[in-house]
Protein backbone atom coordinates (compact mmCIF):
# COMPACT_ATOMS: atom_id res chain seq x y z
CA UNK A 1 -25.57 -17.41 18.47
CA UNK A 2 -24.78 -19.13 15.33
CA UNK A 3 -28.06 -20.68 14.41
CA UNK A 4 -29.77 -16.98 15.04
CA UNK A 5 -26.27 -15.26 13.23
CA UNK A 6 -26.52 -12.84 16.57
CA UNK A 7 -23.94 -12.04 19.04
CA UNK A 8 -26.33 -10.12 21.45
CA UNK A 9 -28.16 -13.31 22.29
CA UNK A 10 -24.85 -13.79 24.35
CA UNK A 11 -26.28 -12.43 27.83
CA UNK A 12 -24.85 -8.50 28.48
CA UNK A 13 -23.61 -8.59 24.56
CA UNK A 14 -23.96 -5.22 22.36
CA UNK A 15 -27.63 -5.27 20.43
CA UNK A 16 -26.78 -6.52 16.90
CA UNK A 17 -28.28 -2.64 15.69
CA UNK A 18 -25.66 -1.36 17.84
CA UNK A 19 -23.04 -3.43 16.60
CA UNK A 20 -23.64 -2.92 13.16
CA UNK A 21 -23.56 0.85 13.18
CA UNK A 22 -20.61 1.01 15.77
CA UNK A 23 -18.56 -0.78 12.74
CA UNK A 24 -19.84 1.25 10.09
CA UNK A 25 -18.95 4.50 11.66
CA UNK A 26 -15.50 3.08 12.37
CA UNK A 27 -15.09 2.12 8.63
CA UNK A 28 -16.04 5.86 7.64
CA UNK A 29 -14.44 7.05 10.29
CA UNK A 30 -11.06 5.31 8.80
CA UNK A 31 -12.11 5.99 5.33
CA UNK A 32 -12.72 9.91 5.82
CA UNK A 33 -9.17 10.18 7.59
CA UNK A 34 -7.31 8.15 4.93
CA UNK A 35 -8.65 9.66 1.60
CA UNK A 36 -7.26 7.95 -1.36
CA UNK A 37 -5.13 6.08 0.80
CA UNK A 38 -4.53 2.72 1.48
CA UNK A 39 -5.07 1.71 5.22
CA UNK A 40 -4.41 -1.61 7.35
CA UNK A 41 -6.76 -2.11 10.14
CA UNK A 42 -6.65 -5.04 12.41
CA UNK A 43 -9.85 -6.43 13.91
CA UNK A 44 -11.34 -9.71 15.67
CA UNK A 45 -13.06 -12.00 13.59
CA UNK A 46 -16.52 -10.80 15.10
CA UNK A 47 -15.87 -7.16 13.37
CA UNK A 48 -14.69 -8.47 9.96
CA UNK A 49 -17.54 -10.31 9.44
CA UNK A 50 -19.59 -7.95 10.81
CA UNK A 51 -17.78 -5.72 7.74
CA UNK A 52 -17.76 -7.78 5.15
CA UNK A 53 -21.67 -8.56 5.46
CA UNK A 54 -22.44 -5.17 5.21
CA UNK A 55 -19.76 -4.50 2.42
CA UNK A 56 -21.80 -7.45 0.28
CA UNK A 57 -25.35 -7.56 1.92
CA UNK A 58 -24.38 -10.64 3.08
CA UNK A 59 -26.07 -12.56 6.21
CA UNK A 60 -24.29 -11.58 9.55
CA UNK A 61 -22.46 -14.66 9.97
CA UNK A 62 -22.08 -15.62 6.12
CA UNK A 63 -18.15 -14.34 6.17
CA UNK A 64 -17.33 -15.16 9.45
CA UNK A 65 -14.29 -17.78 10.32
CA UNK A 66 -11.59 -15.96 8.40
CA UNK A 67 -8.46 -17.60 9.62
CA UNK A 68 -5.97 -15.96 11.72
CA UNK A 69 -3.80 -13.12 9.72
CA UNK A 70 -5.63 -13.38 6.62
CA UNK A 71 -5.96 -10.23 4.59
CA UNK A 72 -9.24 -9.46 3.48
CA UNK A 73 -9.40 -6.07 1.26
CA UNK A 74 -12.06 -3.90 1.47
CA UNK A 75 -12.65 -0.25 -0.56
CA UNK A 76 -14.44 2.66 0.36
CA UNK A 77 -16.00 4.74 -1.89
CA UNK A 78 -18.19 6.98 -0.13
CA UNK A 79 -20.89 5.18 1.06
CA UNK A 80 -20.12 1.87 -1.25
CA UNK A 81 -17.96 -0.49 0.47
CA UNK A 82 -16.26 -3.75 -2.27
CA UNK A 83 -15.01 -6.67 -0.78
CA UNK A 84 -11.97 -7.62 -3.24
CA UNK A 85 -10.52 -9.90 -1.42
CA UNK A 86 -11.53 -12.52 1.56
CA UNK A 87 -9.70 -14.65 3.94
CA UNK A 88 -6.13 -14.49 1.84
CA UNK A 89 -3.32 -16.52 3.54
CA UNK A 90 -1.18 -16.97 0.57
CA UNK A 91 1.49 -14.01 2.03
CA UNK A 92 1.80 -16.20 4.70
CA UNK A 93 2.36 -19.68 2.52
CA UNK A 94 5.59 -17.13 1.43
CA UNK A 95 6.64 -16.90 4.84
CA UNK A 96 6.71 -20.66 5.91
CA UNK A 97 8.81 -21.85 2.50
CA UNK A 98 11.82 -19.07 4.14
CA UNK A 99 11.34 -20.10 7.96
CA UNK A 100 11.65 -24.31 6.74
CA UNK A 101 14.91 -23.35 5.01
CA UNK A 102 17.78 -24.96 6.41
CA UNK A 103 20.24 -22.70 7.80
CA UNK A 104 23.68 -22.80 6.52
C-alpha cells in the first residue's frame, strides 16, 4: 500500500478511480451547498490526503500522515481547489498552555 501509494491493493478495498472521484464529488458536493461560505468538514486521514493530492496534483500518498486534529484549509473555486494550509496544530499548542495552568 505505501510503496504502490494505493489503498485498493488492500484485498476488498475501493479501486483507487473510485476513491478519487467519490472524494471529489463530496468536495463539490460541500462546495455547491456552502457558496461563499466557510465550511468545516471532518475526515480520516485516508480522505484528506486523498484531497489534498488532488487539490495540488500531488502523488496519492505525498500529504498523507497529517496528525490528529490538525486543520488543513482548502478553497473551492469552481473546479480549482488551493491548499492554504496543511497539517496546522498550532490551535491546539493554545489549548495545552490553558489545560497545564495550575488551578487556583
Amino acid at each position: 500500500m505505501i510503496t504502490e501509494e494505493r489503498w485498493d491493493v488492500i484485498p476488498n478495498a475501493e479501486p483507487a478511480d473510485a476513491f478519487a472521484a467519490r472524494v471529489r464529488r463530496a468536495i463539490a458536493r460541500i462546495a455547491a451547498a456552502h457558496p461563499d461560505q466557510r465550511v468545516a468538514a471532518f475526515a480520516h486521514g485516508g480522505t484528506i490526503g486523498q484531497i489534498l493530492a488532488q487539490a495540488t496534483g500531488s502523488r496519492p500518498f505525498a500529504l498523507g500522515g497529517a496528525d490528529n486534529a490538525s486543520i488543513s484549509h482548502l478553497v473551492v473555486m469552481g473546479d480549482q481547489w488551493i491548499l492554504r494550509r496543511f497539517n496546522d496544530t498550532s490551535h491546539l499548542d493554545a489549548g495545552l498552555s490553558v489545560a497545564a495552568a495550575p488551578l487556583t
